[in-house]
Protein backbone atom coordinates (compact mmCIF):
# COMPACT_ATOMS: atom_id res chain seq x y z
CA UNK A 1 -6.64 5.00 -16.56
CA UNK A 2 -7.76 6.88 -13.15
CA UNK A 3 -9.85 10.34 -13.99
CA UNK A 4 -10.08 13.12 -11.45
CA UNK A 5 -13.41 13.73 -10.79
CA UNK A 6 -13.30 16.43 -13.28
CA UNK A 7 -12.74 13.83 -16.01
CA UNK A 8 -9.08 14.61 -17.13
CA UNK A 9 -6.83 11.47 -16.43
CA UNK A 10 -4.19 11.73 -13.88
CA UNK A 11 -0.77 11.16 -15.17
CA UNK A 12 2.60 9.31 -13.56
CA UNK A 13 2.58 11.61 -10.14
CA UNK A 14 -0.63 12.00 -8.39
CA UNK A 15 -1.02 14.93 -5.66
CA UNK A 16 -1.76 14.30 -1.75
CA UNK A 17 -5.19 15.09 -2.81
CA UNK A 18 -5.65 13.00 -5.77
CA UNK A 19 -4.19 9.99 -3.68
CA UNK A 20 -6.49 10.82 -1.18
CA UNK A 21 -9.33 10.66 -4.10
CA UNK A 22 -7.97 7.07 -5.00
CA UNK A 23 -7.70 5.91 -1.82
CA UNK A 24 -10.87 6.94 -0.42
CA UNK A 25 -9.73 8.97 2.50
CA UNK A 26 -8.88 12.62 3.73
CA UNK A 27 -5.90 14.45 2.68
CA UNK A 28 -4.36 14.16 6.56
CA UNK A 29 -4.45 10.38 5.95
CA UNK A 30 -2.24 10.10 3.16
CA UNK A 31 0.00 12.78 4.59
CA UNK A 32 0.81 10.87 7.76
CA UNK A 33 1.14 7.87 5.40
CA UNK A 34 3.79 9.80 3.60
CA UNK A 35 5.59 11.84 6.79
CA UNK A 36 5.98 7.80 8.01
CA UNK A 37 7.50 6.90 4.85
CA UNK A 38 4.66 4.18 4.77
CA UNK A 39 3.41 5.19 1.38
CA UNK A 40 6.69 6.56 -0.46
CA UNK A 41 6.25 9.96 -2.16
CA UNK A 42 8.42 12.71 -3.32
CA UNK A 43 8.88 16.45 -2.51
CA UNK A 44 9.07 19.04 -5.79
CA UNK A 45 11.97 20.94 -4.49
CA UNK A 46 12.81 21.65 -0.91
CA UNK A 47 9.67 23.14 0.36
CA UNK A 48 7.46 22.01 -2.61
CA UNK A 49 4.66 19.49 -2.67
CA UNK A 50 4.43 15.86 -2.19
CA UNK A 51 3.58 13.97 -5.07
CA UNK A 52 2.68 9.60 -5.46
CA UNK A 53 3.93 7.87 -8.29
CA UNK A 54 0.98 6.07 -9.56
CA UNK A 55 3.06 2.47 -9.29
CA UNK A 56 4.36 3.31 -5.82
CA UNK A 57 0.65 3.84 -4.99
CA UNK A 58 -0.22 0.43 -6.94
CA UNK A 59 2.13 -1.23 -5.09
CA UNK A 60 0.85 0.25 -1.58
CA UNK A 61 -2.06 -0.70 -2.03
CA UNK A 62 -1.20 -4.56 -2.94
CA UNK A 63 0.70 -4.61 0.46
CA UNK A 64 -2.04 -3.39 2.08
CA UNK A 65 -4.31 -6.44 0.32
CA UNK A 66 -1.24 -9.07 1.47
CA UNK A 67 -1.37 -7.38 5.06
CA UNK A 68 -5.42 -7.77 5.35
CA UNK A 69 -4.90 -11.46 3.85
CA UNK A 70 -2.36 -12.43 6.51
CA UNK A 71 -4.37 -10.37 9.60
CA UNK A 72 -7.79 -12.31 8.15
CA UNK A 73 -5.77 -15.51 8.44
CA UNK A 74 -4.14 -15.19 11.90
CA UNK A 75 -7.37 -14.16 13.01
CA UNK A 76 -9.21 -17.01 12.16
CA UNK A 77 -7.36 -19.38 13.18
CA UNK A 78 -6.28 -20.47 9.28
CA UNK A 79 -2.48 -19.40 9.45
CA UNK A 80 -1.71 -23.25 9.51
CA UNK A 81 -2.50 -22.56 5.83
CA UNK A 82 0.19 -19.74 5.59
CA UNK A 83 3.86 -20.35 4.86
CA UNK A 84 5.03 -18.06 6.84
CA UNK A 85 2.98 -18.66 10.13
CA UNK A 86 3.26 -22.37 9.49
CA UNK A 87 7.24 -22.66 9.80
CA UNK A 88 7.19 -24.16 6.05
CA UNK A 89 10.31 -23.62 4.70
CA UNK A 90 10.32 -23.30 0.41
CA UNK A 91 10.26 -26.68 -0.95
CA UNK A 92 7.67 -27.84 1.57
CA UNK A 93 9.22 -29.04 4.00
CA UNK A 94 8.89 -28.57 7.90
CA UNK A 95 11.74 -27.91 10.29
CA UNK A 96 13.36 -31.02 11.97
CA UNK A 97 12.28 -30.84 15.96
C-alpha cells in the first residue's frame, strides 16, 4: 500500500498533492494533467478539490510505460518488431499488396 510521507496509507482517492508525491513531480504537473483530462480525476462538489482514484492513477501510469515502449521502439529503428507499426494484422498475417 502507498504511505504519505508521514506514514499513514493513502486510501482509494489520492489528492493533487499526493499524486504529485507518487508521481514524482510538482503539484502544477498533475494539475495540467488533470485540466487536459490526460490523467482522469474528479472534483468534490462544484468548486471543491480534485481528487485521483488510485486505479485511474495505476492505469496512467501503465499507459505512460506502453507510450515510452512504443516511442523507444520507433526511435530505434525496432518498430518492425511492433504490431502496430509493422501493419500485422491479429493472426499474423501481413496485408496483401
Amino acid at each position: 500500500m502507498v504511505h504519505h510521507a508521514a506514514g499513514e496509507p493513502i486510501g482509494r482517492f489520492l489528492t493533487i498533492a499526493d499524486t504529485a508525491e507518487v508521481l514524482a513531480v510538482d503539484v502544477e504537473t498533475v494539475h495540467e494533467l488533470v485540466l487536459s483530462g490526460e490523467l482522469p480525476a474528479i472534483r468534490i462538489g462544484d468548486r471543491g478539490p480534485w481528487r485521483v482514484e488510485r486505479s485511474q492513477l495505476e492505469v496512467f501510469i501503465e499507459m505512460r510505460y506502453e507510450s515510452t515502449r512504443r516511442e523507444v521502439a520507433w526511435n530505434e529503428g525496432e518498430f518492425g518488431n511492433v504490431i502496430e507499426f509493422a501493419g500485422v494484422r491479429p493472426g499474423g498475417l501481413r496485408p496483401v499488396d
